[in-house]
C-alpha atoms as a PDB file:
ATOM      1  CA  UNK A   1     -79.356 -83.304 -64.115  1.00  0.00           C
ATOM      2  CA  UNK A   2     -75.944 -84.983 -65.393  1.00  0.00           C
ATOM      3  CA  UNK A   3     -75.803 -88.777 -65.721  1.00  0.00           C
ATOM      4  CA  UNK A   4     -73.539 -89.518 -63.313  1.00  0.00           C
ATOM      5  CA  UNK A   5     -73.077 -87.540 -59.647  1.00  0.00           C
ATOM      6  CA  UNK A   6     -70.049 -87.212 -58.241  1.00  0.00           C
ATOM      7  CA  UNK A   7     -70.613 -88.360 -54.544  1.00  0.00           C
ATOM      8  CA  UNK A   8     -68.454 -87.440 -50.890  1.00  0.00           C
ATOM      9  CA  UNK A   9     -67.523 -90.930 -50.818  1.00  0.00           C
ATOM     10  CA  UNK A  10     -64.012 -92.351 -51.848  1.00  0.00           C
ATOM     11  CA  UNK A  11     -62.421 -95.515 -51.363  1.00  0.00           C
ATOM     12  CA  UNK A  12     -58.305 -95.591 -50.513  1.00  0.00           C
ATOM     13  CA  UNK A  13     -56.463 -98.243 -52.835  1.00  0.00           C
ATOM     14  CA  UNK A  14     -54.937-101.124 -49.824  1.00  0.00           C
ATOM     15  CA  UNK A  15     -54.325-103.560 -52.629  1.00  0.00           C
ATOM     16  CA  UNK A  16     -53.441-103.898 -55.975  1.00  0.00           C
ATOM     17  CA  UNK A  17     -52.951-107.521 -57.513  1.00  0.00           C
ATOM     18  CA  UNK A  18     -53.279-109.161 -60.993  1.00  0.00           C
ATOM     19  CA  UNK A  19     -53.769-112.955 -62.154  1.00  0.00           C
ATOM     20  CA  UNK A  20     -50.875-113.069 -65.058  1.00  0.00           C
ATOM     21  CA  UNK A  21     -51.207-117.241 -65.569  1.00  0.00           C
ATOM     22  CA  UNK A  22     -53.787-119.433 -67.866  1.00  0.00           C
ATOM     23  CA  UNK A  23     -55.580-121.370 -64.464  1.00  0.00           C
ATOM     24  CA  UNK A  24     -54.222-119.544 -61.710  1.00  0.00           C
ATOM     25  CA  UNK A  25     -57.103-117.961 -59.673  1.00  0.00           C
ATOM     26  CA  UNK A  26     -55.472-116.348 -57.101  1.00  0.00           C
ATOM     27  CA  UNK A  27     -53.701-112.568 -57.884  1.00  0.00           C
ATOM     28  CA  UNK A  28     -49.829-111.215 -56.973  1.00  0.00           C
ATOM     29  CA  UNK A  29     -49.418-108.128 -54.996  1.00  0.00           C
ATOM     30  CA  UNK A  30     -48.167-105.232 -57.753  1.00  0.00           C
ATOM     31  CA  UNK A  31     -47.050-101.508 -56.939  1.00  0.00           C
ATOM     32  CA  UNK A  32     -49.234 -99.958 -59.413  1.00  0.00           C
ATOM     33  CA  UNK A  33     -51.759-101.006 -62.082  1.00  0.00           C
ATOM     34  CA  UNK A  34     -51.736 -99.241 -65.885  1.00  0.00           C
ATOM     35  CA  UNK A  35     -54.731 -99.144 -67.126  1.00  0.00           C
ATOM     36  CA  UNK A  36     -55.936 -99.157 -71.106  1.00  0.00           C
ATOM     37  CA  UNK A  37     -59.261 -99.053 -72.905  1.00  0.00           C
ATOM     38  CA  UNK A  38     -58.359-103.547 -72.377  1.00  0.00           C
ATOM     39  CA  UNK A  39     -57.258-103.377 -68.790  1.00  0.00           C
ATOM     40  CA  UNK A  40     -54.812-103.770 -66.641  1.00  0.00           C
ATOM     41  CA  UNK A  41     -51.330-104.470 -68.469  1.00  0.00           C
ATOM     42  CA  UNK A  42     -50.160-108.258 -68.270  1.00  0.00           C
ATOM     43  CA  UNK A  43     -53.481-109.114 -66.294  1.00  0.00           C
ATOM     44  CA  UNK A  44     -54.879-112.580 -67.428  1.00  0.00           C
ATOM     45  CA  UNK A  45     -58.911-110.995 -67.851  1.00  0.00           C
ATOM     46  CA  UNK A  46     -57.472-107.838 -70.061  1.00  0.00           C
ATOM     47  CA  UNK A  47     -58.726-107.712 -72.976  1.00  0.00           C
ATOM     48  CA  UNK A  48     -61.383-105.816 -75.465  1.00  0.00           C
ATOM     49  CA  UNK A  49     -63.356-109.391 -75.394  1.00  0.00           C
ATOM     50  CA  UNK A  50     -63.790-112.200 -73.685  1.00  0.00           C
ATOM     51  CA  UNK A  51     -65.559-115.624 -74.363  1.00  0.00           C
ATOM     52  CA  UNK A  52     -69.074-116.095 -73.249  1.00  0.00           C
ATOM     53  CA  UNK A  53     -69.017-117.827 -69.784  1.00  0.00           C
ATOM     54  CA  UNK A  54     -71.058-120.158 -67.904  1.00  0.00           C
ATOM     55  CA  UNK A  55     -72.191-116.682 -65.425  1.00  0.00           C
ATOM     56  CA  UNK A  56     -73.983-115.296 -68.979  1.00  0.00           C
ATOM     57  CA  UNK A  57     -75.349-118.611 -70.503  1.00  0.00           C
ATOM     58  CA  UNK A  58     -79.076-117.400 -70.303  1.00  0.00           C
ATOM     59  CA  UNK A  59     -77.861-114.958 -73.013  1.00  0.00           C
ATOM     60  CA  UNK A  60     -74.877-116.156 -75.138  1.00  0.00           C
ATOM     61  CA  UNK A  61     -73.763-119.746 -75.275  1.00  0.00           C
ATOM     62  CA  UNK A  62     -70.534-120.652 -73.791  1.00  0.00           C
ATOM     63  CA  UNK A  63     -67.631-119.699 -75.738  1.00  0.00           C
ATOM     64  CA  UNK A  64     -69.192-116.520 -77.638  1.00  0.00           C
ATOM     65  CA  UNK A  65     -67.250-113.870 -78.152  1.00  0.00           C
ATOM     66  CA  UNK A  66     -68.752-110.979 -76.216  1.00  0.00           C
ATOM     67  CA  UNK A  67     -67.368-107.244 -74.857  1.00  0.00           C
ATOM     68  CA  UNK A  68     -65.640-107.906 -71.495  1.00  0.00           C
ATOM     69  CA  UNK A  69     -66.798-105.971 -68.800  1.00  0.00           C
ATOM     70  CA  UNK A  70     -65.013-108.188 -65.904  1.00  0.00           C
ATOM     71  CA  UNK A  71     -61.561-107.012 -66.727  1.00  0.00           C
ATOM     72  CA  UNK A  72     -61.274-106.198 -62.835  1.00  0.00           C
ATOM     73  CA  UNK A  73     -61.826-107.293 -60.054  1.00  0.00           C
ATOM     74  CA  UNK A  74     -62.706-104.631 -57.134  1.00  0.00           C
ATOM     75  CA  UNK A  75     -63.048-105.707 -53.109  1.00  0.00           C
ATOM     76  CA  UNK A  76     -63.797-103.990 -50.238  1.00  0.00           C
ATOM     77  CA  UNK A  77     -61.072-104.265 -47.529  1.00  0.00           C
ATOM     78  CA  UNK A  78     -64.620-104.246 -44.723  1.00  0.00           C
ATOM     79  CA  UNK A  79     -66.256-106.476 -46.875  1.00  0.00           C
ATOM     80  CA  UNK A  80     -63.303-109.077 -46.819  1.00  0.00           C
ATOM     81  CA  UNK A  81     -63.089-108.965 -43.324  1.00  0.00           C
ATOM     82  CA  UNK A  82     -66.460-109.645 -42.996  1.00  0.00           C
ATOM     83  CA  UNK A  83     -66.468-112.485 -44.754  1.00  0.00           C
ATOM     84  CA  UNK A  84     -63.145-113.661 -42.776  1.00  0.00           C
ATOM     85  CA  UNK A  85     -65.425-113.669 -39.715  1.00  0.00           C
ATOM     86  CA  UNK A  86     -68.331-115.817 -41.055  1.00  0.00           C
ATOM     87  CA  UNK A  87     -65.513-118.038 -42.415  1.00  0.00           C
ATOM     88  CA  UNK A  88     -64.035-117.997 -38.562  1.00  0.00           C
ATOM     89  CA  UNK A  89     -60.625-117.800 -40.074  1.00  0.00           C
ATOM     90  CA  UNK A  90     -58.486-114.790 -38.985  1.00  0.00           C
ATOM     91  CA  UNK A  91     -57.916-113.252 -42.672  1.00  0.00           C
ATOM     92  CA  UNK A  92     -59.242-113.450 -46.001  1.00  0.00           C
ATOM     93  CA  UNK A  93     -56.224-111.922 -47.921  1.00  0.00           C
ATOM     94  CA  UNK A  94     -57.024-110.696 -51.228  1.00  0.00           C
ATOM     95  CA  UNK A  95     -55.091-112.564 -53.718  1.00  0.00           C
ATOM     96  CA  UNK A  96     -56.664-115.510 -52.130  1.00  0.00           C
ATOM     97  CA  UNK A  97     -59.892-114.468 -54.036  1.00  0.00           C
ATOM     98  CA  UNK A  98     -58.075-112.512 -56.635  1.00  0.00           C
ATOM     99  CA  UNK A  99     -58.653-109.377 -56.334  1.00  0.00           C
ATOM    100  CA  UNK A 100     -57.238-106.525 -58.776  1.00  0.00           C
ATOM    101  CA  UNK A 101     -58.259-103.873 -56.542  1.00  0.00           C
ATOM    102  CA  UNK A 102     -59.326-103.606 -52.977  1.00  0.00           C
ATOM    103  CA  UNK A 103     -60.354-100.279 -51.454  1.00  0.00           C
ATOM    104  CA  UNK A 104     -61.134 -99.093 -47.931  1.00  0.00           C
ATOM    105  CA  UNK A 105     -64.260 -96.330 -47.145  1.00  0.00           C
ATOM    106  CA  UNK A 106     -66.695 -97.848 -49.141  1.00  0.00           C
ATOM    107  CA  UNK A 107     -70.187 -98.963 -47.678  1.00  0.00           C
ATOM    108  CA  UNK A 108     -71.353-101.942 -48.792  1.00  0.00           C
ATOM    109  CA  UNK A 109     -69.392-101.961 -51.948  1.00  0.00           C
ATOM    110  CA  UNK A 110     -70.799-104.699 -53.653  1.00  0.00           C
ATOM    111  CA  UNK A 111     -74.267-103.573 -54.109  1.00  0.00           C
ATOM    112  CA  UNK A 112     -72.806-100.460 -55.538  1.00  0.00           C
ATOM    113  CA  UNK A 113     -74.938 -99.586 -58.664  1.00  0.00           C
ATOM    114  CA  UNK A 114     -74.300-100.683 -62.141  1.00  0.00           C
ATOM    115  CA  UNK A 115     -72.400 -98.146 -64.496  1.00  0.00           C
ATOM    116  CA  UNK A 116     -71.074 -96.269 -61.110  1.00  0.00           C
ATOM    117  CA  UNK A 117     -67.679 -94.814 -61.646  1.00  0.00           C
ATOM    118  CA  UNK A 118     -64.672 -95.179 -59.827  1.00  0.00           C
ATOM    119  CA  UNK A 119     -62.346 -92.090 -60.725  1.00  0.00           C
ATOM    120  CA  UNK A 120     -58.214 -91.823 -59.559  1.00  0.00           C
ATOM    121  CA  UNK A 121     -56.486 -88.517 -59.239  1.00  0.00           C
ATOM    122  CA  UNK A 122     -55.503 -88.732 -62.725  1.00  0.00           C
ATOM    123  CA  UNK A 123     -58.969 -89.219 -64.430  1.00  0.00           C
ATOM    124  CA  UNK A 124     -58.353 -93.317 -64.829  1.00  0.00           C
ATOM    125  CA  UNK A 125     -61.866 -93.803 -64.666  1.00  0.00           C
ATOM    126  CA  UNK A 126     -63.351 -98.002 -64.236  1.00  0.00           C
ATOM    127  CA  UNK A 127     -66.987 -98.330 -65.218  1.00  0.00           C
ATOM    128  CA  UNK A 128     -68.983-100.855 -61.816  1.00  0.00           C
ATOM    129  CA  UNK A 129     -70.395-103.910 -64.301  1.00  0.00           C
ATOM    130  CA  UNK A 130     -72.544-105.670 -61.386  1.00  0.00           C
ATOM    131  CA  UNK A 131     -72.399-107.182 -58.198  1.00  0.00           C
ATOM    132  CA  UNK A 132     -69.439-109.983 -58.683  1.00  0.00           C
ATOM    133  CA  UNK A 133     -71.101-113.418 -57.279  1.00  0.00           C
ATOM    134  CA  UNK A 134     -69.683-115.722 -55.142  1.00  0.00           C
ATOM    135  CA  UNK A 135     -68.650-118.775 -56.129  1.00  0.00           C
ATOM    136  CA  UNK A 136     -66.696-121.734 -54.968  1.00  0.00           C
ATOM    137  CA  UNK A 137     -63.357-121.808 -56.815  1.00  0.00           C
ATOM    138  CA  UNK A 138     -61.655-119.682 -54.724  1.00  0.00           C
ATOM    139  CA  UNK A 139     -62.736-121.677 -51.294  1.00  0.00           C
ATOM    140  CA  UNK A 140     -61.297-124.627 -53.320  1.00  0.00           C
ATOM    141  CA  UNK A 141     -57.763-122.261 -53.342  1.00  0.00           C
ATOM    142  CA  UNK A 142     -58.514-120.971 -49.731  1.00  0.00           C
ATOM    143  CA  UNK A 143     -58.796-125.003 -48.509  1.00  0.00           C
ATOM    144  CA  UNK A 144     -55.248-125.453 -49.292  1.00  0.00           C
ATOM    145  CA  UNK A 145     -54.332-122.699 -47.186  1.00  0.00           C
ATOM    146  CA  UNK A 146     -56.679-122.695 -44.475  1.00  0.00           C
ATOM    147  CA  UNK A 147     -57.783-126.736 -44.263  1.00  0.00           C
ATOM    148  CA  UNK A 148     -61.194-126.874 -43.310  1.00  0.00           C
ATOM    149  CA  UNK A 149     -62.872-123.234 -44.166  1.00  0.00           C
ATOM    150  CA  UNK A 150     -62.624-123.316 -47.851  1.00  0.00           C
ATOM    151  CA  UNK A 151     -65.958-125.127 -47.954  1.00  0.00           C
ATOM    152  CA  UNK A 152     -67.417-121.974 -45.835  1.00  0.00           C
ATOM    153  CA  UNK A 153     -66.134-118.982 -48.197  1.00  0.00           C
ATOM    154  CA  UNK A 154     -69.233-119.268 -50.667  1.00  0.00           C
ATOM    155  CA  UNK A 155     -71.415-119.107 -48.260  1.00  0.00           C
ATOM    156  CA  UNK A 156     -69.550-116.433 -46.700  1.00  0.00           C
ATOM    157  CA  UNK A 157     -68.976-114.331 -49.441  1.00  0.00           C
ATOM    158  CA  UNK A 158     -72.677-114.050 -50.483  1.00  0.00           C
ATOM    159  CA  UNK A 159     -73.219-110.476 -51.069  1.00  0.00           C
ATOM    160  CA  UNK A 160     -69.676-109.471 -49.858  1.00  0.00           C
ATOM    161  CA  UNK A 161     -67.846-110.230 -53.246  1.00  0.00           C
ATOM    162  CA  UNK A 162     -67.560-107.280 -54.411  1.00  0.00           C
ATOM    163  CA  UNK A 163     -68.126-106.284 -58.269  1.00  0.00           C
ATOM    164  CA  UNK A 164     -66.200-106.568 -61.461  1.00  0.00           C
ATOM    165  CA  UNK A 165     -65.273-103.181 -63.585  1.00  0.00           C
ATOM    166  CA  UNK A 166     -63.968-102.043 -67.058  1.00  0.00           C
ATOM    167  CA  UNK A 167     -61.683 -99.291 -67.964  1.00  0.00           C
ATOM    168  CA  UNK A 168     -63.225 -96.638 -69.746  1.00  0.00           C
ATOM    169  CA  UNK A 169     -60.504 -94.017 -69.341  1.00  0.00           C
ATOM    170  CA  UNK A 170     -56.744 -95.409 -69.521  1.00  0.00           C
ATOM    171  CA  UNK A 171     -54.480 -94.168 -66.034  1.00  0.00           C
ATOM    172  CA  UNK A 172     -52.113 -95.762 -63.474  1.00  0.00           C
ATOM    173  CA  UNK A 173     -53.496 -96.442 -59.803  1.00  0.00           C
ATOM    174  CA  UNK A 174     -51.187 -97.104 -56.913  1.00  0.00           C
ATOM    175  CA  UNK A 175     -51.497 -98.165 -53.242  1.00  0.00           C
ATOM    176  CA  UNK A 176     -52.915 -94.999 -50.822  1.00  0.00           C
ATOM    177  CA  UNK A 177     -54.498 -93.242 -54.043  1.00  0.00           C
ATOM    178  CA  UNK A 178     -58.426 -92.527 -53.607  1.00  0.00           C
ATOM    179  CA  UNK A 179     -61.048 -93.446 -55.840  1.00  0.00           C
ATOM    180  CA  UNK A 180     -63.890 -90.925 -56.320  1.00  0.00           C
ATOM    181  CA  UNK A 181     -67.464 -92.709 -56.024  1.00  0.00           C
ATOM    182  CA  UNK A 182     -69.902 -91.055 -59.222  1.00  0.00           C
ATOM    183  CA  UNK A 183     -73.389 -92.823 -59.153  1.00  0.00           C
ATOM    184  CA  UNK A 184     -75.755 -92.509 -62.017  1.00  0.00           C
ATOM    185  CA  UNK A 185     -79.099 -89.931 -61.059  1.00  0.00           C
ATOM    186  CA  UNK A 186     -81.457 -92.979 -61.808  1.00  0.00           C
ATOM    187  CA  UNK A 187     -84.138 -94.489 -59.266  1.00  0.00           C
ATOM    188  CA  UNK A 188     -84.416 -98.299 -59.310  1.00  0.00           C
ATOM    189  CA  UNK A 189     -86.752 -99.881 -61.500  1.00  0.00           C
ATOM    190  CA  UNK A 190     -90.333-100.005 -60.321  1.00  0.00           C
ATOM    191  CA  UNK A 191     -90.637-103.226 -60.875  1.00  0.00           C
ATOM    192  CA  UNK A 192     -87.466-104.987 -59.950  1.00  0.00           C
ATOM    193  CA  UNK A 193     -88.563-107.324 -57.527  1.00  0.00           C
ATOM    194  CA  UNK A 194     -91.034-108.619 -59.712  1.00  0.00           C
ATOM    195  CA  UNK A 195     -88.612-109.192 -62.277  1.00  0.00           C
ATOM    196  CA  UNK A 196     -86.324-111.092 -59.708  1.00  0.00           C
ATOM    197  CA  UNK A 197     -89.076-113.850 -58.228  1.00  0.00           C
END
């Protein structure tokens, strides 16, 4: 049985985007994306390593060097607008939150398992790290857009967020391309919920 199985589902690229300033949170649209072994080219997360954050404290204190596995940022376009809803705005635009990439055809994208593959026409290949949580910095951004909901997106957003990725084969990716879903052949752990109480 191979490691990973290539599955019938594929998600269509509807966004592309990338954070290029110390600070900023939100992303700019882009035309395409070029992808290396550190990420996307001129993107603020790129990068072989990153330093520890707060999200990994329980097992590196802040500030340690570490591999980066979050040098993306992947959405789902349902997902979003699902989250628009139970923020009863009318959109939830992407580079509000940041996205690098946003796809359409996906079910329930963010639970998508870890080490998943996401694979473009021309083998660029991005490695599914874990479910990206929600968190409040971009409602803070969405509040001085849309005054009043920005205190509503965390909430919103929980288990809608979507996950973060690393490259581990170099390619370009452009608006209408699709992504190939491959899902490791590996049950769940037995004893997962115990783990999580």
């Amino acid at each position: 049985m191979p490691a990973l199985i290539p599955t019938g589902y594929q998600g269509e690229i509807v966004y592309l985007g990338r954070v290029s300033e110390e600070g900023e949170l939100a992303s700019h649209p882009v035309g395409r994306l070029e992808l290396g072994f550190a990420g996307a080219e001129g993107e603020l997360h790129s990068g072989l390593t990153r330093p520890a954050c707060s999200r990994v404290t329980a097992q590196h204190p802040k500030g340690t060097e570490i591999a980066n596995v979050r040098q993306l940022t992947i959405l789902s376009e349902e997902e979003l607008a699902e989250t628009a809803f139970a923020m009863r705005i009318p959109q939830l635009r992407p580079e509000w939150v940041g996205a690098s990439i946003v796809l359409r055809g996906i079910p329930d994208l963010t639970h998508l398992p870890p080490s998943s593959r996401l694979q473009g026409p021309d083998g660029a290949t991005l490695v599914v790290d874990m479910e990206n949580q929600a968190c409040v910095l971009p409602g803070r951004f969405i509040e001085g857009i849309q005054p009043g909901a920005g205190p509503r997106y965390k909430p919103a957003a929980q288990g809608r967020r979507g996950v973060t990725a690393w490259v581990e084969r170099p390619g370009v990716l452009e608006p209408g391309q699709a992504l190939r879903l491959h899902i490791p052949g590996q049950r769940v752990w037995a004893h997962l919920h115990d783990a999580l109480r």
